[in-house]
N, C-alpha and C. Protein backbone atom coordinates (compact mmCIF):
# COMPACT_ATOMS: atom_id res chain seq x y z
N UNK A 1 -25.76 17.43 1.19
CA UNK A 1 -26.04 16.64 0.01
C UNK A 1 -25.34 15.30 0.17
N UNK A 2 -26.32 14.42 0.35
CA UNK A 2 -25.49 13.10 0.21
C UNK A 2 -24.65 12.44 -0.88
N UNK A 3 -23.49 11.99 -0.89
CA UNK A 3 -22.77 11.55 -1.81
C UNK A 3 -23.39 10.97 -2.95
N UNK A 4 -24.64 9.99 -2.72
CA UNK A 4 -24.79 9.69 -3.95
C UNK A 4 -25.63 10.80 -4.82
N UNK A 5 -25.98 12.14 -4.33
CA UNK A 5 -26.69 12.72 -5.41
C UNK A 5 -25.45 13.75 -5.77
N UNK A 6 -24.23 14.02 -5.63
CA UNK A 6 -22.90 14.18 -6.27
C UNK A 6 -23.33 14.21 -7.41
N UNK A 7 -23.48 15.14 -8.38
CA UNK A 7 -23.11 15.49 -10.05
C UNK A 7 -22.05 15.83 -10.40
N UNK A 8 -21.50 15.74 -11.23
CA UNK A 8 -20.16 16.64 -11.42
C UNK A 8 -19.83 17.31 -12.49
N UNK A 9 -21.47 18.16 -12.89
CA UNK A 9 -21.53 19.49 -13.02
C UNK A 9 -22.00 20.19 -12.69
N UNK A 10 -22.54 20.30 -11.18
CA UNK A 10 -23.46 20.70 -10.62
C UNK A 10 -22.21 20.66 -9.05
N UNK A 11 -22.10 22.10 -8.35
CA UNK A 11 -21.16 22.53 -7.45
C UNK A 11 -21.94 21.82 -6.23
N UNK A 12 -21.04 21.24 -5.12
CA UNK A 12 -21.03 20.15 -3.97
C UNK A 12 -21.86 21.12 -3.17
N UNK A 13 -21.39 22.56 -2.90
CA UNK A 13 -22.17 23.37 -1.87
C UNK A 13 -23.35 23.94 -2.26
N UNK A 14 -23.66 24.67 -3.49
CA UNK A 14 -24.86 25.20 -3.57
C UNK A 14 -25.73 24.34 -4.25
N UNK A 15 -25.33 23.44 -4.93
CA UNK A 15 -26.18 22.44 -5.77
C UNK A 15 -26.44 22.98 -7.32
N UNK A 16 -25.62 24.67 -7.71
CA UNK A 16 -25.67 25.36 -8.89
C UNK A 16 -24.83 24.32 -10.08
N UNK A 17 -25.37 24.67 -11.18
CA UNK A 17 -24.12 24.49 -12.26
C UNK A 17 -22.94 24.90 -12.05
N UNK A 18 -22.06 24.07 -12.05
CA UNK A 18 -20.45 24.39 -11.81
C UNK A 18 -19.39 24.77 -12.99
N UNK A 19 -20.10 24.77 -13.86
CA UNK A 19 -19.20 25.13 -15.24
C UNK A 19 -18.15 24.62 -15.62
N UNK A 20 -18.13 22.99 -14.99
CA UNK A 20 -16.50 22.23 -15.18
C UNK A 20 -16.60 21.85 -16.23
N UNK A 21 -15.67 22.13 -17.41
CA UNK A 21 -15.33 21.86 -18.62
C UNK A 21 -15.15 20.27 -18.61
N UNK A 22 -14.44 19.99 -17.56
CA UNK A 22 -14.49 18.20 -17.72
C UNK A 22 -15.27 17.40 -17.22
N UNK A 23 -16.28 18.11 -16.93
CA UNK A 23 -17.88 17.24 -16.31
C UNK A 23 -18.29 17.28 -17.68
N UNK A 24 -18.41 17.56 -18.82
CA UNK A 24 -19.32 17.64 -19.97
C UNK A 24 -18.24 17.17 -21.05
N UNK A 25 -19.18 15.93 -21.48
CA UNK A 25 -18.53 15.45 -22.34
C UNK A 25 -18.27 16.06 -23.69
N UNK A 26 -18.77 16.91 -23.89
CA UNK A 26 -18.52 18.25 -25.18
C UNK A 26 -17.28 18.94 -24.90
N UNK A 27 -16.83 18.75 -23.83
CA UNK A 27 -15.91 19.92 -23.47
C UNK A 27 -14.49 19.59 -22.73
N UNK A 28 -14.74 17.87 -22.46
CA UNK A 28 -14.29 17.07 -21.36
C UNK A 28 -12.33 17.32 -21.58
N UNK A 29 -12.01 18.00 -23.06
CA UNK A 29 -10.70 17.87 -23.53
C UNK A 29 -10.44 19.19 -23.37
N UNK A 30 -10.92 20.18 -22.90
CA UNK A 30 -10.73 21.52 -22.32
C UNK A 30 -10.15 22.03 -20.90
N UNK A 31 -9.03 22.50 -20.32
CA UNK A 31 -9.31 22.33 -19.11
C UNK A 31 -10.18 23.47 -18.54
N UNK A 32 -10.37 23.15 -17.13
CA UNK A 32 -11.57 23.84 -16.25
C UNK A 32 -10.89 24.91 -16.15
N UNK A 33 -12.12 25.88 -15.58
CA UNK A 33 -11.77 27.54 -15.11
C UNK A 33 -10.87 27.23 -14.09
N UNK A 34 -11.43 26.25 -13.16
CA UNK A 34 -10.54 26.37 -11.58
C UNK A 34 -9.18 26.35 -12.15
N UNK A 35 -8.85 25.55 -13.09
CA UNK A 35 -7.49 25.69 -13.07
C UNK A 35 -6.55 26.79 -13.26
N UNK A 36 -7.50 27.97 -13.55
CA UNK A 36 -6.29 29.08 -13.66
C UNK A 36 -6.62 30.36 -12.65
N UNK A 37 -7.11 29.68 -11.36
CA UNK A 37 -7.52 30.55 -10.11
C UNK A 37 -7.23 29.99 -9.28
N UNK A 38 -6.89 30.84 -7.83
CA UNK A 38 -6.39 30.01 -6.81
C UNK A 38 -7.61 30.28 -5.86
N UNK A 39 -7.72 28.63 -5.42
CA UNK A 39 -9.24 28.65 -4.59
C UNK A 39 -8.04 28.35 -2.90
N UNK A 40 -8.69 29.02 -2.29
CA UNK A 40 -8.29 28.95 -0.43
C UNK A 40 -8.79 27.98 0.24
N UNK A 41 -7.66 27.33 0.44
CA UNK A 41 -7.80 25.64 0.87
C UNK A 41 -9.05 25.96 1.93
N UNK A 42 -9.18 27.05 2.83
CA UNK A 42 -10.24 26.88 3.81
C UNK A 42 -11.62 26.71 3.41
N UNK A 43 -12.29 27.22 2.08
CA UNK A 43 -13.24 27.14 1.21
C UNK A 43 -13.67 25.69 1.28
N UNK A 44 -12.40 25.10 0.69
CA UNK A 44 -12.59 23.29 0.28
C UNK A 44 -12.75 22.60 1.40
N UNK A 45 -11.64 23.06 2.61
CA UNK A 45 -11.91 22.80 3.72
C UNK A 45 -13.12 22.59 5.05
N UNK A 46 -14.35 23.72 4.19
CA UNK A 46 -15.81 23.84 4.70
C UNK A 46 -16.20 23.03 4.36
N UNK A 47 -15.83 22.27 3.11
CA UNK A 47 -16.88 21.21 2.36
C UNK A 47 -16.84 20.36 3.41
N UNK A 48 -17.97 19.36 3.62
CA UNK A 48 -17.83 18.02 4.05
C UNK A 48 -16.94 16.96 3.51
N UNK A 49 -16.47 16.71 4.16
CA UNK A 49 -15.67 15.33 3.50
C UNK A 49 -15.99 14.39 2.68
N UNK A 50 -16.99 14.11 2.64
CA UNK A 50 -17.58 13.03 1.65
C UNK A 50 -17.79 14.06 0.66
N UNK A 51 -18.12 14.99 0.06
CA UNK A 51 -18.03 15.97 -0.94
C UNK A 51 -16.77 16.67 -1.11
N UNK A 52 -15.68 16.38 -1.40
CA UNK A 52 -13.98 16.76 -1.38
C UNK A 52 -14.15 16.09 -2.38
N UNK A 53 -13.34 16.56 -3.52
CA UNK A 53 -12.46 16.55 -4.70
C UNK A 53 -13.96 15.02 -5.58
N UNK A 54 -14.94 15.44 -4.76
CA UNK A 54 -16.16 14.41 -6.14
C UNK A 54 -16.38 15.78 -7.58
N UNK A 55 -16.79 17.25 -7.02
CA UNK A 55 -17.11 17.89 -8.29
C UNK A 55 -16.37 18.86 -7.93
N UNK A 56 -16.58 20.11 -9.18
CA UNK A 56 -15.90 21.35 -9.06
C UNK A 56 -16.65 22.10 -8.09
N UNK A 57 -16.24 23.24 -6.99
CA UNK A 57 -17.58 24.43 -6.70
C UNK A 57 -17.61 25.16 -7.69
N UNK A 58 -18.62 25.96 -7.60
CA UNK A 58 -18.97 27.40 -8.63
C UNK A 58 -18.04 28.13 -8.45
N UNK A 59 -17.95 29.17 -9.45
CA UNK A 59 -17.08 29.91 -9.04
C UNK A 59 -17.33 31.34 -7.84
N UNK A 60 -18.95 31.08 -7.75
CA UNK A 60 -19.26 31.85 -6.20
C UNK A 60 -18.96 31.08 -5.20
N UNK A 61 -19.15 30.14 -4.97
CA UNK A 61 -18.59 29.17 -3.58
C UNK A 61 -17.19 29.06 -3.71
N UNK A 62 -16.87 28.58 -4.68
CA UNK A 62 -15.25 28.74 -4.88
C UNK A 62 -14.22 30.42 -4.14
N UNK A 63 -15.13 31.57 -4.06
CA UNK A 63 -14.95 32.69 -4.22
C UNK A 63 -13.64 33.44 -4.80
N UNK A 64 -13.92 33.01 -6.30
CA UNK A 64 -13.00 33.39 -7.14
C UNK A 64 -13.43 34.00 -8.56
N UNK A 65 -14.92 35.08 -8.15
CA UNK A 65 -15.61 35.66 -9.35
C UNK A 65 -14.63 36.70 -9.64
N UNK A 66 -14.01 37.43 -8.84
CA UNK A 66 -13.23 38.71 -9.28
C UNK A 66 -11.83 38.21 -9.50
N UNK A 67 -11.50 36.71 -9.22
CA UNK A 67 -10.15 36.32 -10.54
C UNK A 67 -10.60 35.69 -11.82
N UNK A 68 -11.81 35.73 -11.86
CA UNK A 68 -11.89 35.12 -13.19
C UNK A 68 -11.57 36.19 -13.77
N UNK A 69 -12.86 37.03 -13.80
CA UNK A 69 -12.83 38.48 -14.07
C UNK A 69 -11.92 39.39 -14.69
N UNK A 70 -10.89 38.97 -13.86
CA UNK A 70 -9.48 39.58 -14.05
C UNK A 70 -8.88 39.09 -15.57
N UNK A 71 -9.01 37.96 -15.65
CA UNK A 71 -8.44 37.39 -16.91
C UNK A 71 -9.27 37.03 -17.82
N UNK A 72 -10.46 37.53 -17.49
CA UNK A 72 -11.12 37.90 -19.06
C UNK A 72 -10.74 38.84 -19.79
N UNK A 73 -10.61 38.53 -21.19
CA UNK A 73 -10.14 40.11 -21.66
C UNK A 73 -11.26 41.43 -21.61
N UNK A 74 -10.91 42.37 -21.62
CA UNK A 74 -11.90 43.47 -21.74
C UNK A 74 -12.20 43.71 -23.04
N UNK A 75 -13.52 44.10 -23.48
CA UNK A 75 -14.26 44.40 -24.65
C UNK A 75 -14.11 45.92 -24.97
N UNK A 76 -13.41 46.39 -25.92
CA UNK A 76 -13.51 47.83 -26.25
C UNK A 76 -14.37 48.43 -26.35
């Protein structure tokens, strides 16, 4: 994906919705999911360089569905 079609709510690798709370201006005073998961520098590291730190990944490219997970609460 070339830099200029970069969204930044829309994830650098798959081209999915990225769910960044501060890409959307509704939400922009919220912080993001990433911030309370630890993504493996080698992940970010796959990205191309010109796509580094422009948007969030998903949290499947990110591969951090089973820490979100974790800190959702459970529903009785």
């Amino acid at each position: 994906m070339p830099e200029s079609d970069v969204r930044p709510d829309h994830c650098p690798a798959c081209g999915a919705r990225n769910d960044c709370s501060l890409a959307d201006p509704r939400t922009a005073d919220r912080e993001c999911w990433c911030y309370g998961v630890t993504i493996d520098p080698a992940v970010l590291q796959a990205l191309p360089p010109e796509l580094r730190n422009q948007s969030c990944l998903c949290p499947r490219c990110a591969q951090v569905e089973a820490q979100l997970q974790a800190t959702r609460p459970s529903i009785p």
